[in-house]
C-alpha atoms as a PDB file:
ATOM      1  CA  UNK A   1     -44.939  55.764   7.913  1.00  0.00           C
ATOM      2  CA  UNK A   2     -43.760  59.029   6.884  1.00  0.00           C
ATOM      3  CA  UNK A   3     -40.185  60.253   8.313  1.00  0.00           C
ATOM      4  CA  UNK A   4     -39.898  62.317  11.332  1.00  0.00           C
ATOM      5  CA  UNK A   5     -38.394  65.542  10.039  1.00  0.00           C
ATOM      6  CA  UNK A   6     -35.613  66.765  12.344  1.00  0.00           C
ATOM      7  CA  UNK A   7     -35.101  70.097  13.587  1.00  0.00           C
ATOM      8  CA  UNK A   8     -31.925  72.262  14.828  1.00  0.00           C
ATOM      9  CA  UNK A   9     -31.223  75.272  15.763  1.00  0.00           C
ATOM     10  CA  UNK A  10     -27.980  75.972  13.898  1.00  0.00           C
ATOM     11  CA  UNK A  11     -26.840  73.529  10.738  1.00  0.00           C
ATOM     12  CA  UNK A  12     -23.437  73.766   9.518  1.00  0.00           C
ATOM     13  CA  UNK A  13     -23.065  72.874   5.635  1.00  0.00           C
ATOM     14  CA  UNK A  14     -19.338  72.033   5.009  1.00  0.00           C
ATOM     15  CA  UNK A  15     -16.202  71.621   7.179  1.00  0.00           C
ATOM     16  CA  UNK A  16     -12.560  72.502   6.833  1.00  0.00           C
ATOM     17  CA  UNK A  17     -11.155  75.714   9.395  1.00  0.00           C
ATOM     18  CA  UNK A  18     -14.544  78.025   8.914  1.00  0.00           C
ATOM     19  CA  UNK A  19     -16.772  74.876   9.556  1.00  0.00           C
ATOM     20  CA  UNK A  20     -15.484  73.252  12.521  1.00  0.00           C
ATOM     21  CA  UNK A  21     -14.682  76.632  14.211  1.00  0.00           C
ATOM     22  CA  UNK A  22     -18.051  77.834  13.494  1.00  0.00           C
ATOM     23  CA  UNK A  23     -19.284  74.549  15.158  1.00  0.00           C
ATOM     24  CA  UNK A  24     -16.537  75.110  18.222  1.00  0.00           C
ATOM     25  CA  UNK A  25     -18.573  78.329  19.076  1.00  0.00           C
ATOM     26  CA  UNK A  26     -22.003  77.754  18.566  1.00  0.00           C
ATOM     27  CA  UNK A  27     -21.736  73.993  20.137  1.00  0.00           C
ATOM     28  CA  UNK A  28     -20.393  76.392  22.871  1.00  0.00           C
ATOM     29  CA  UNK A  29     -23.219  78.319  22.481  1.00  0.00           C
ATOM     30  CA  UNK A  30     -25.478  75.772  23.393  1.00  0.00           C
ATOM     31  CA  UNK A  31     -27.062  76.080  19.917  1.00  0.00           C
ATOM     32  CA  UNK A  32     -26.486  72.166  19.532  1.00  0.00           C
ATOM     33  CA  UNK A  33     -25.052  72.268  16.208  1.00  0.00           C
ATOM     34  CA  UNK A  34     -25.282  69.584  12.756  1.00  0.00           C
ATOM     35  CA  UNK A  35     -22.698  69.608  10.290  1.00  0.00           C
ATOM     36  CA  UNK A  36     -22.755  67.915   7.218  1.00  0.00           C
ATOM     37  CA  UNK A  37     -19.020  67.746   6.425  1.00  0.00           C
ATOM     38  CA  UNK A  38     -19.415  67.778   2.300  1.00  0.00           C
ATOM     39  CA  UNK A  39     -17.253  65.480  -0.112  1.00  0.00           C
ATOM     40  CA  UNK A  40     -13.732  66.357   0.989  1.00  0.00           C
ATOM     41  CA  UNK A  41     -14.098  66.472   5.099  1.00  0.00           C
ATOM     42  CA  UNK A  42     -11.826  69.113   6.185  1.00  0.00           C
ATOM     43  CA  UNK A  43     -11.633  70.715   3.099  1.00  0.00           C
ATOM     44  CA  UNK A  44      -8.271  71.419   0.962  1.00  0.00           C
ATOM     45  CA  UNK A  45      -6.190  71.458   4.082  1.00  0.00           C
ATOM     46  CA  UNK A  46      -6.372  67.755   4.210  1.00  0.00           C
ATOM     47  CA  UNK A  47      -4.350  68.073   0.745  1.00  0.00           C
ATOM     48  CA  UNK A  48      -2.042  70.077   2.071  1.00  0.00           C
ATOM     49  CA  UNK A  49       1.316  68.189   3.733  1.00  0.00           C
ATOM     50  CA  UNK A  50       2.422  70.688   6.039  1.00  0.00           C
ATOM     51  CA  UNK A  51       1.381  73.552   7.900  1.00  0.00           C
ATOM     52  CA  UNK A  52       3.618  76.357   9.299  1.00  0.00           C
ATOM     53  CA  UNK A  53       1.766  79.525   9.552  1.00  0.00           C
ATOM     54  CA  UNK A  54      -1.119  78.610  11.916  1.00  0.00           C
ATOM     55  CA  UNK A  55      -1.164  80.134  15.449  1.00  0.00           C
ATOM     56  CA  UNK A  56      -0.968  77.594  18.310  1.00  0.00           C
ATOM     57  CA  UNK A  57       1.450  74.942  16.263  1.00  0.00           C
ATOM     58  CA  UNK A  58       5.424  76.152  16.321  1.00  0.00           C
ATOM     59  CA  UNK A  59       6.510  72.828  14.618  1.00  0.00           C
ATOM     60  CA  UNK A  60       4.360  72.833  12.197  1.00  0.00           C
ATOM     61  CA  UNK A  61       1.484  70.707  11.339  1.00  0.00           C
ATOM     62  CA  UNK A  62       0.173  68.140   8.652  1.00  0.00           C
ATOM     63  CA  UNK A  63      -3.177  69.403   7.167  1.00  0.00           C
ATOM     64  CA  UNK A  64      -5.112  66.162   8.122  1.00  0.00           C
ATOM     65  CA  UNK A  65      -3.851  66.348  11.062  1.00  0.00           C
ATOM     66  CA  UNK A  66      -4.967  69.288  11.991  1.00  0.00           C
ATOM     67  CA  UNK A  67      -8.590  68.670  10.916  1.00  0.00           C
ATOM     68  CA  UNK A  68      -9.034  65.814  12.503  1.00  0.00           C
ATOM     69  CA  UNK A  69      -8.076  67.961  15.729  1.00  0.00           C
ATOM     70  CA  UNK A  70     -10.249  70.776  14.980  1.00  0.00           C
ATOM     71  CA  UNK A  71     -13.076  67.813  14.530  1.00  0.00           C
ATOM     72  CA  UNK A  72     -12.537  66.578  17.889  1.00  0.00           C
ATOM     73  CA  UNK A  73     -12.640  69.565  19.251  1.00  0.00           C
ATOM     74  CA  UNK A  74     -15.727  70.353  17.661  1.00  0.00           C
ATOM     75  CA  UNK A  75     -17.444  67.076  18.632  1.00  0.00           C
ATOM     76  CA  UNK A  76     -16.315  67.555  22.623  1.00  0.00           C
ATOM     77  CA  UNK A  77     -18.076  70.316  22.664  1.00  0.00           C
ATOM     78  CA  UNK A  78     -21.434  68.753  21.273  1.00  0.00           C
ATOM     79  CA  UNK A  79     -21.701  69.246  17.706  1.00  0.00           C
ATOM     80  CA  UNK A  80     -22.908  66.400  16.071  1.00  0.00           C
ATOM     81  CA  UNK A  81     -20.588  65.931  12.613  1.00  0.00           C
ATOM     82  CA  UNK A  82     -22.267  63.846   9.694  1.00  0.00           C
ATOM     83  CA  UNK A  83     -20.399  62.353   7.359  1.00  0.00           C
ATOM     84  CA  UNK A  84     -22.485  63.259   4.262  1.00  0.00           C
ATOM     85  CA  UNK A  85     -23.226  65.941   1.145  1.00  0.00           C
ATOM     86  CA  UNK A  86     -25.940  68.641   1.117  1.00  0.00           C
ATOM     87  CA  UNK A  87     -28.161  67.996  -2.301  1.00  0.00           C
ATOM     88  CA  UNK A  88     -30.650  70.835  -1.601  1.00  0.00           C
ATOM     89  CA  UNK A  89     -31.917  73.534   0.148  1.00  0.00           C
ATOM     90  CA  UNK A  90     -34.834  75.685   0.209  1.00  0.00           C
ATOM     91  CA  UNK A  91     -34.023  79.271   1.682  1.00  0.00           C
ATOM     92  CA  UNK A  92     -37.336  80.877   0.716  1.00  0.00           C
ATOM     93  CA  UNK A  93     -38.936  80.229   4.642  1.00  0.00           C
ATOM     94  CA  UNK A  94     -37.431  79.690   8.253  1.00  0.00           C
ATOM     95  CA  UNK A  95     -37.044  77.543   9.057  1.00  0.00           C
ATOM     96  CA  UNK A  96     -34.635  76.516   6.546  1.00  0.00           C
ATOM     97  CA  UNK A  97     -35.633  73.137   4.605  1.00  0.00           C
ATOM     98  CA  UNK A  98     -31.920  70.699   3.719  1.00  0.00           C
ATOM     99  CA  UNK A  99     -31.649  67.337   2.078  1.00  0.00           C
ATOM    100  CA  UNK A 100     -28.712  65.488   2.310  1.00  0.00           C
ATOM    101  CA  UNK A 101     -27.941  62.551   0.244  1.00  0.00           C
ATOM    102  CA  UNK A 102     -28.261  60.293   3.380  1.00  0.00           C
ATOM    103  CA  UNK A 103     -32.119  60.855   2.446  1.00  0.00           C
ATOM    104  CA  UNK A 104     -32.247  63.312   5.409  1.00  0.00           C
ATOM    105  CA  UNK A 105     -34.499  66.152   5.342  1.00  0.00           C
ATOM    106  CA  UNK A 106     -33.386  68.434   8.288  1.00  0.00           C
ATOM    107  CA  UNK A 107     -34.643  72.024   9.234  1.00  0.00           C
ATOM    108  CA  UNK A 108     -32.429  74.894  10.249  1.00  0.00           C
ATOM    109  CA  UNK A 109     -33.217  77.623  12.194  1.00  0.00           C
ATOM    110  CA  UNK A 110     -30.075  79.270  11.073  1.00  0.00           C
ATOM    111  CA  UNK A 111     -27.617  78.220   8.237  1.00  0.00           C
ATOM    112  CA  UNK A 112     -24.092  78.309   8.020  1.00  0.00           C
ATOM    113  CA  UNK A 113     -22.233  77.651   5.021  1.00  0.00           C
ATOM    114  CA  UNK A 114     -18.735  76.933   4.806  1.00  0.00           C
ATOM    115  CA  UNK A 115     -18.533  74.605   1.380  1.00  0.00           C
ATOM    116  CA  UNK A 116     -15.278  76.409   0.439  1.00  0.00           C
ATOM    117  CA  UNK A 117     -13.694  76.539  -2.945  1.00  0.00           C
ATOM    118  CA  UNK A 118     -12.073  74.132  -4.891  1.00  0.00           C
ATOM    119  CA  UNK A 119      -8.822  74.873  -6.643  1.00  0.00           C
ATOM    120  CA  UNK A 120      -8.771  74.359 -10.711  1.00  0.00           C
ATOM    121  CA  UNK A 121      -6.564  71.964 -11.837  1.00  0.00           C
ATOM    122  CA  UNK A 122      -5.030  71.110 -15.104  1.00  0.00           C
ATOM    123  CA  UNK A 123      -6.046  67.511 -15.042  1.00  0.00           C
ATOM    124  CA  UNK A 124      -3.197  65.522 -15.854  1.00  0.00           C
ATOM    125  CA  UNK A 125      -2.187  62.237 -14.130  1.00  0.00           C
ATOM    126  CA  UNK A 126       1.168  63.308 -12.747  1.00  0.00           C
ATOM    127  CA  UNK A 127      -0.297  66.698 -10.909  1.00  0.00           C
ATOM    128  CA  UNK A 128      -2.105  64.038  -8.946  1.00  0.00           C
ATOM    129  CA  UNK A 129       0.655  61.986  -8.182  1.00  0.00           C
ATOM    130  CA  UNK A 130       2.728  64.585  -6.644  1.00  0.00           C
ATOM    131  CA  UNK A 131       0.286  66.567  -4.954  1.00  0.00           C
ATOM    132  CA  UNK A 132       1.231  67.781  -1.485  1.00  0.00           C
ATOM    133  CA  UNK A 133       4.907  66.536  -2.624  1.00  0.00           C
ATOM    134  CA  UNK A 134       5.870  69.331  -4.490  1.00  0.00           C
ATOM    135  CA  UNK A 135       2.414  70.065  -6.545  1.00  0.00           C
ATOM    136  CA  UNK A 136       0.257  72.901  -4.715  1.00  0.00           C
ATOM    137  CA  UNK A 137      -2.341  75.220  -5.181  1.00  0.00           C
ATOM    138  CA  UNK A 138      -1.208  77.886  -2.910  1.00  0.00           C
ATOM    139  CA  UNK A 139       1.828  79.755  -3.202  1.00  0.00           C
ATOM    140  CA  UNK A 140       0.965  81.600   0.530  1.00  0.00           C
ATOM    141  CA  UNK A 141       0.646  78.484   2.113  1.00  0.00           C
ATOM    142  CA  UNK A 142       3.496  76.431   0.531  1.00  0.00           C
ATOM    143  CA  UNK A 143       6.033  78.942  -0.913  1.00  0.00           C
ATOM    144  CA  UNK A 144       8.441  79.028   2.145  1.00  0.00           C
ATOM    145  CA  UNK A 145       9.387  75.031   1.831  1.00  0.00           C
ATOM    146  CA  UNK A 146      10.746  76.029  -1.536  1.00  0.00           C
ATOM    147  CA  UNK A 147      13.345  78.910  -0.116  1.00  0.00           C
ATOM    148  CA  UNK A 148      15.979  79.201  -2.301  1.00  0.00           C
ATOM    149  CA  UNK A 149      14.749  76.480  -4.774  1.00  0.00           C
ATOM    150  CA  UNK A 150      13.628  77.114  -8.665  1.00  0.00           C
ATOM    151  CA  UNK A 151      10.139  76.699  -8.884  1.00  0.00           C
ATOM    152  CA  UNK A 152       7.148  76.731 -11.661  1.00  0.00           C
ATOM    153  CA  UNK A 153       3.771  78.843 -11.293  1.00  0.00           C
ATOM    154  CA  UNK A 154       0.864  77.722 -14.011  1.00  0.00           C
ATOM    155  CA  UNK A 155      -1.170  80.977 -15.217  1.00  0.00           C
ATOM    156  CA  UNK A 156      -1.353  84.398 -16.636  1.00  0.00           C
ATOM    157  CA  UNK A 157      -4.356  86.008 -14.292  1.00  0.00           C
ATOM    158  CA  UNK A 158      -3.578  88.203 -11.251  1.00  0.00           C
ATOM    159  CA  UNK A 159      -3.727  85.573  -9.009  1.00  0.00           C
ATOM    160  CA  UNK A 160      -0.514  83.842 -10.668  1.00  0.00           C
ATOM    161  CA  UNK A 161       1.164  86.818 -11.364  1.00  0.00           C
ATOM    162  CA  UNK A 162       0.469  87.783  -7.416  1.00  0.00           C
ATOM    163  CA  UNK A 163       1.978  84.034  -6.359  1.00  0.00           C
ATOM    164  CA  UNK A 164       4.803  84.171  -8.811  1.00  0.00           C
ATOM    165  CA  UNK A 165       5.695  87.801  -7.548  1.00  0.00           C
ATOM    166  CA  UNK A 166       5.440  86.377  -3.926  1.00  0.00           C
ATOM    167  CA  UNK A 167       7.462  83.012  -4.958  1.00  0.00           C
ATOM    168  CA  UNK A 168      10.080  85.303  -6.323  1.00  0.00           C
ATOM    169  CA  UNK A 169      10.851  86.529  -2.520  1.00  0.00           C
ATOM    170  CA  UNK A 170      11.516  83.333  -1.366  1.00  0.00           C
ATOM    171  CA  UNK A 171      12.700  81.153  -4.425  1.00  0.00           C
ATOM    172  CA  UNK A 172      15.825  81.400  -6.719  1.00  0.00           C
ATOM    173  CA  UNK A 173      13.969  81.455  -9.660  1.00  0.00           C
ATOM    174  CA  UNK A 174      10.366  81.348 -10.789  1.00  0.00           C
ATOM    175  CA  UNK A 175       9.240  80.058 -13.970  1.00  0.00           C
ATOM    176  CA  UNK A 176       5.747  81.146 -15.582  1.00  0.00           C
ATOM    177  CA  UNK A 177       4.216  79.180 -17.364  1.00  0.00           C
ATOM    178  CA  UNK A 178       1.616  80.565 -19.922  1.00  0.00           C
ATOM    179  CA  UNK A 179      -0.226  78.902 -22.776  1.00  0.00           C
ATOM    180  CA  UNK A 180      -0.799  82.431 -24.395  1.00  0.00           C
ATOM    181  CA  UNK A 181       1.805  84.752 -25.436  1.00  0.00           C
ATOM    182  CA  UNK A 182       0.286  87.864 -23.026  1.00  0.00           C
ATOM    183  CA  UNK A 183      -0.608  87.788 -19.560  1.00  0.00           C
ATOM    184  CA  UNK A 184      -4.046  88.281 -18.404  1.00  0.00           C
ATOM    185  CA  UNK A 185      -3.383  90.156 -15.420  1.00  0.00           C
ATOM    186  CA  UNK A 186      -3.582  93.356 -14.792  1.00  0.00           C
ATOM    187  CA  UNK A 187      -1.090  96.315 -15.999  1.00  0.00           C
ATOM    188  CA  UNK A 188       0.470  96.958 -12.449  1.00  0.00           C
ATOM    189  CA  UNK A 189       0.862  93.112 -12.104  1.00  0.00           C
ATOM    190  CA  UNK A 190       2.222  92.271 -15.082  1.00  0.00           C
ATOM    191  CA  UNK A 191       4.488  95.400 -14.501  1.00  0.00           C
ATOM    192  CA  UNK A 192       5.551  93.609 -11.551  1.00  0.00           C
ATOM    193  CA  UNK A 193       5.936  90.253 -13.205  1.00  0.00           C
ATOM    194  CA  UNK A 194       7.903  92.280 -15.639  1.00  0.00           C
ATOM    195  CA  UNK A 195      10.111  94.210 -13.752  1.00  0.00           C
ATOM    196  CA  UNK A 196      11.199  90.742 -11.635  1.00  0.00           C
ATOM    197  CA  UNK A 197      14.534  89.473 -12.381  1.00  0.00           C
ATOM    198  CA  UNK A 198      13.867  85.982 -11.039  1.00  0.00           C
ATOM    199  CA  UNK A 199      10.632  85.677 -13.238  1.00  0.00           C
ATOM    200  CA  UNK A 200      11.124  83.847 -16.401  1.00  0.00           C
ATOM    201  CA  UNK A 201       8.301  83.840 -18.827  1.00  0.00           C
ATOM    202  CA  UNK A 202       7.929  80.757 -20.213  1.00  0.00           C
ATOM    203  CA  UNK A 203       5.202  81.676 -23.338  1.00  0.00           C
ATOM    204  CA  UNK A 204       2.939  79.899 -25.590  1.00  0.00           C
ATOM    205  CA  UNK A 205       3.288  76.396 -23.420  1.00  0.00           C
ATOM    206  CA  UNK A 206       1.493  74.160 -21.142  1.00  0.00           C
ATOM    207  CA  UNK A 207       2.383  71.219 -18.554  1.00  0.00           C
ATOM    208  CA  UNK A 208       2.314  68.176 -20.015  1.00  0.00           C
ATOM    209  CA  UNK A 209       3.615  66.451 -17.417  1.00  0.00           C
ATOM    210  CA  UNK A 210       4.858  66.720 -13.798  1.00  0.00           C
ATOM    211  CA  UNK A 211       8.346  65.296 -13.628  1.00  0.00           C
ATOM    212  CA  UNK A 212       9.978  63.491  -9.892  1.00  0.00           C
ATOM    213  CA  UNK A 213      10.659  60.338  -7.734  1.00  0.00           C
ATOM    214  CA  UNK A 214       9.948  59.307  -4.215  1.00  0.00           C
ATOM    215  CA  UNK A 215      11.421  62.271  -2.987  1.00  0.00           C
ATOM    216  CA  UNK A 216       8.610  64.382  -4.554  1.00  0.00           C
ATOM    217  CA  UNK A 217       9.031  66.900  -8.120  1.00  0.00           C
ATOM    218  CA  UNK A 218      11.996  67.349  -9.654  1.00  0.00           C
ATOM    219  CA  UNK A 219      10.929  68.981 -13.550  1.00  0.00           C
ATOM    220  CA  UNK A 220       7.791  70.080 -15.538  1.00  0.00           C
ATOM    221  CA  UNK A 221       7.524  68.724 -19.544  1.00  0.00           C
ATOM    222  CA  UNK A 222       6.499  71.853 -21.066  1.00  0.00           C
ATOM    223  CA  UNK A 223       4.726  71.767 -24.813  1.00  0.00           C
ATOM    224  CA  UNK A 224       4.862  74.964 -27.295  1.00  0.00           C
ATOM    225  CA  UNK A 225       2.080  75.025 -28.288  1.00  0.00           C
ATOM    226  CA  UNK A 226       2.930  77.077 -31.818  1.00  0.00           C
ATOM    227  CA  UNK A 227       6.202  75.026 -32.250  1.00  0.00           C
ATOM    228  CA  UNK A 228       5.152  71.764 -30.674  1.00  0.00           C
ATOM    229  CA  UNK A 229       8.763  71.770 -29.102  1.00  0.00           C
ATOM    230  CA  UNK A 230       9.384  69.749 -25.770  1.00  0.00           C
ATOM    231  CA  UNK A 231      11.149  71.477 -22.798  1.00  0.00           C
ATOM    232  CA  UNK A 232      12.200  69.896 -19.636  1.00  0.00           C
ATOM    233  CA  UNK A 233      12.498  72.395 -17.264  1.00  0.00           C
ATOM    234  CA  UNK A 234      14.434  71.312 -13.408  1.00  0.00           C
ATOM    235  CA  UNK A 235      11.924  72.735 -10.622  1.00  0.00           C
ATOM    236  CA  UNK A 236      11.148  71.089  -6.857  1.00  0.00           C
ATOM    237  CA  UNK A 237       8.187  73.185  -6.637  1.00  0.00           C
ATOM    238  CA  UNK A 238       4.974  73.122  -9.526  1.00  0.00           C
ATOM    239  CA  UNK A 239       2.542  75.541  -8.332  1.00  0.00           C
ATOM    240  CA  UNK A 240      -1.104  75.869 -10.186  1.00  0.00           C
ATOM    241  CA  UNK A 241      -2.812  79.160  -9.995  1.00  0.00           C
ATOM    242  CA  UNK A 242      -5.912  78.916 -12.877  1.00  0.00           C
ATOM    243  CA  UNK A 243      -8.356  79.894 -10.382  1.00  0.00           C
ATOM    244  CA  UNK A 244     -10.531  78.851  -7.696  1.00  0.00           C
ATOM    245  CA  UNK A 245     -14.162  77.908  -7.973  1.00  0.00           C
ATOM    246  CA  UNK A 246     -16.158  78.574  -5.059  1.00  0.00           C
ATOM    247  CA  UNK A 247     -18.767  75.594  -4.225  1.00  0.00           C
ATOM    248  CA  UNK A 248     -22.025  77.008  -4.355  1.00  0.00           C
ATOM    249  CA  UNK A 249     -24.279  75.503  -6.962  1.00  0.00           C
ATOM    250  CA  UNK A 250     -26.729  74.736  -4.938  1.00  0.00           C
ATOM    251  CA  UNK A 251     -27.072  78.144  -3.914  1.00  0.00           C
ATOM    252  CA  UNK A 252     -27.379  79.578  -7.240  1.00  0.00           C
ATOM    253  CA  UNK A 253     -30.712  81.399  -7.395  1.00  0.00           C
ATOM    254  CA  UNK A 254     -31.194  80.780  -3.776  1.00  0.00           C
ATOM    255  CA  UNK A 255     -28.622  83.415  -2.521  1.00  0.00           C
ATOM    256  CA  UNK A 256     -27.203  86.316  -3.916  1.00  0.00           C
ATOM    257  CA  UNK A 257     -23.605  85.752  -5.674  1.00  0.00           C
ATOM    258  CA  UNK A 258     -21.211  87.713  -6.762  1.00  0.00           C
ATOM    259  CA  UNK A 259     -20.018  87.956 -10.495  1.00  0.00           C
ATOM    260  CA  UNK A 260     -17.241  85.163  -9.321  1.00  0.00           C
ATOM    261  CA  UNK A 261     -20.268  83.148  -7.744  1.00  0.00           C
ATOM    262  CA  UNK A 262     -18.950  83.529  -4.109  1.00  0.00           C
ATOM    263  CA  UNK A 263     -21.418  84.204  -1.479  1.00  0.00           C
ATOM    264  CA  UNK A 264     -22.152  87.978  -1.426  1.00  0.00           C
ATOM    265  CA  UNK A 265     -21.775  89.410   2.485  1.00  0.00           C
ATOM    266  CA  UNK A 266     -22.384  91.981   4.299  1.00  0.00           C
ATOM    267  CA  UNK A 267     -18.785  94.187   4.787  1.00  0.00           C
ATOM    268  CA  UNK A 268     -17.155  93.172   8.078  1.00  0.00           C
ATOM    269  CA  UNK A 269     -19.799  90.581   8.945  1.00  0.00           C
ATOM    270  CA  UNK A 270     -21.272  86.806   7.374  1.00  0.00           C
ATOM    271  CA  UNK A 271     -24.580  87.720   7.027  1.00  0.00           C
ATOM    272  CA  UNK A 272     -25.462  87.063   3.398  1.00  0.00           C
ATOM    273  CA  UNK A 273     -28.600  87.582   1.669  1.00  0.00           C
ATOM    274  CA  UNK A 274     -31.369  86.062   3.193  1.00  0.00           C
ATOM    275  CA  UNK A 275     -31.677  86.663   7.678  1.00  0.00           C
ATOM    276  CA  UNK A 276     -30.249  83.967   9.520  1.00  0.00           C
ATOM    277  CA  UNK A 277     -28.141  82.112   6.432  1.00  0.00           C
ATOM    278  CA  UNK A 278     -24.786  83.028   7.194  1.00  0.00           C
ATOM    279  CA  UNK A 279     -21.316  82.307   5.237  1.00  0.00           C
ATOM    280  CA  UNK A 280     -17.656  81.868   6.286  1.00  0.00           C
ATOM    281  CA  UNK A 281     -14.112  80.962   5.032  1.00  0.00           C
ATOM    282  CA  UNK A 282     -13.303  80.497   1.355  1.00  0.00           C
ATOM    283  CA  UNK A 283     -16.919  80.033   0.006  1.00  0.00           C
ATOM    284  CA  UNK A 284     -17.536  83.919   0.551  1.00  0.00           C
ATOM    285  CA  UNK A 285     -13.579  85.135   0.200  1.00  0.00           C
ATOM    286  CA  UNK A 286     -11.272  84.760  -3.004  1.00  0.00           C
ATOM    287  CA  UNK A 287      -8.847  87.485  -1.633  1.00  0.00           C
ATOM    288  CA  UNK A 288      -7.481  85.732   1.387  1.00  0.00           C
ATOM    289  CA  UNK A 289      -8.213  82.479   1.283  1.00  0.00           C
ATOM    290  CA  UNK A 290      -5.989  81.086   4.295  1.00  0.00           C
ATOM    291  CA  UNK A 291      -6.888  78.620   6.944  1.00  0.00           C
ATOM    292  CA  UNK A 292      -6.576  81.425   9.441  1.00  0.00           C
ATOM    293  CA  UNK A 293      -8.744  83.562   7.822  1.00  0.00           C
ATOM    294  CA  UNK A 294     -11.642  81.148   7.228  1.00  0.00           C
ATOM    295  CA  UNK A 295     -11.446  79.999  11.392  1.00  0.00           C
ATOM    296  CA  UNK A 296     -12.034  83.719  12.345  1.00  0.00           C
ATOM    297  CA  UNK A 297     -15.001  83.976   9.624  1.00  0.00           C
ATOM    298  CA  UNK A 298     -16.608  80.402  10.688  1.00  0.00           C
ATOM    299  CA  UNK A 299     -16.070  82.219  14.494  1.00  0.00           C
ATOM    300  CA  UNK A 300     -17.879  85.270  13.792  1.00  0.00           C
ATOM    301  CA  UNK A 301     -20.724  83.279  11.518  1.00  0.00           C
ATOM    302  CA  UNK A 302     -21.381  81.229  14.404  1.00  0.00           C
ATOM    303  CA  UNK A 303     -21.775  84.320  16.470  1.00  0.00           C
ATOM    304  CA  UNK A 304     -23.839  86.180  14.324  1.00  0.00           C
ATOM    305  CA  UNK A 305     -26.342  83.377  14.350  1.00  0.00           C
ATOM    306  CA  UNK A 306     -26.303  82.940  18.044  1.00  0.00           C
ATOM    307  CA  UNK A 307     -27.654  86.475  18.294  1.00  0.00           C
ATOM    308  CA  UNK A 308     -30.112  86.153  15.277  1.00  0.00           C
ATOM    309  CA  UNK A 309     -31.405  83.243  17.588  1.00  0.00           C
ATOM    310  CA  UNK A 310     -31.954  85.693  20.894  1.00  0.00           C
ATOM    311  CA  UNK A 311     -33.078  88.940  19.689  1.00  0.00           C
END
């Protein structure tokens, strides 16, 4: 007997602060949501420790903690959260044909997408050992637990000359860490870089290891890589910012990406570019790329599809 194929109205790929808020309002909705919640459920908040600049929590918050809130939320509303990963999808009819590796074959009348991005790492041991104790991927997000503290930013590309510049504000010092001898950032931000007293360029290395105890990190080994020379170098903070990569293979030649390949929207809305597939949070933004940001996307994708659905 062949399987019954299910239909829904609205199917949420992904979860994290654009999913589950984009399932809040279209469970609301009455569109009866389906969300496949991906590999990580929740997304890169649940490798984040804590949270302080959310709305709504004034002592802060731990990052699986707050997911599994926004999940509940989601769910007493209606929406029905799988635990499970997308393989496929065909966007070239509505409605919208999805595998999922639970052997599932679902159809979606609309589509939202919310896989978010995944940070690059360096891919040594000790970055995974410390991580949410002093490693992090985001200097907006983390920076203020490191106020008045020496710290160490991985990178020479805008983004880590934009975090170190921002780390400076907050930390004592900042040191850069670059395995080339010239940044790759732009002029005006390595003029900034530059022109920061607290910045110390620390050229021609890379981490070899992430140094600390129970209390979380304490150093970074740092290799030359001309001279081969070891430096230990005292930090509390190691901060990696080598780029992001959004999580849309399975979009690629389905969906129009940008050169980055994020999902391309429309200005000031989700749509993307096929009717009724819409995309929110970090999947479709590499300029924000803050919890807050991706809830208010995931609400207006779940909007947008709740009128595609009525007119």
């Amino acid at each position: 007997m062949s399987e019954t194929i299910e239909t829904v109205r609205c199917l949420i790929i992904g979860s994290g602060p654009a999913g589950y808020t984009a399932a809040i309002y279209a469970a609301r909705a009455d569109l009866k949501p389906v969300m496949y919640q991906g590999m990580q459920p929740g997304g890169q908040l649940t490798i984040t420790t804590e949270v302080d600049n959310f709305p709504g929590y004034p002592k802060g918050v731990t990052g699986p903690v707050m997911m599994e809130e926004f999940k509940q939320q989601a769910e007493r509303f209606g929406t029905q959260v799988r635990y499970g990963v997308v393989t496929s999808v065909d966007l070239s009819s509505r409605p919208f044909t999805v595998t999922a590796d639970d052997g599932k074959t679902v159809k979606a009348e609309t589509l939202i997408i919310a896989t978010g991005a995944s940070a690059k790492w360096l891919g040594i041991e000790s970055e995974k050992k410390f991580m949410g104790m002093g490693v992090s991927g985001c200097a907006t997000c983390d920076g203020f637990f490191y106020r008045g503290k020496e710290v160490a930013i991985v990178g020479g590309g805008d983004t880590a000359a934009e975090e170190a510049t921002y780390l400076a504000k907050l930390c004592k010092k900042v040191f850069m860490i670059h395995r080339r001898g010239e940044l790759r950032a732009s002029k005006a931000m390595q003029h900034k870089v530059f022109n920061t007293p607290n910045i110390e360029m620390i050229w021609d290395s890379i981490p070899e290891e992430v140094l600390g105890d129970d209390s979380g990190v304490t150093g970074v080994r740092v290799r030359n890589v001309k001279s081969a020379e070891i430096r230990d170098i005292t930090v509390h903070g190691f901060f990696v910012a080598i780029g992001h990569k959004p999580n849309t293979e399975i979009f690629e030649g389905k969906l129009e990406l940008d050169g980055m390949s994020y999902i391309k929207t429309v200005p000031g809305s989700t749509k993307t570019s096929i009717d009724g597939v819409f995309a929110a949070g970090d999947v479709q933004d590499h300029y924000y790329r803050q919890a807050v940001t991706a809830a208010g996307t995931g609400c207006m994708a779940a909007i947008e599809a709740e009128r595609f659905l009525t007119t």
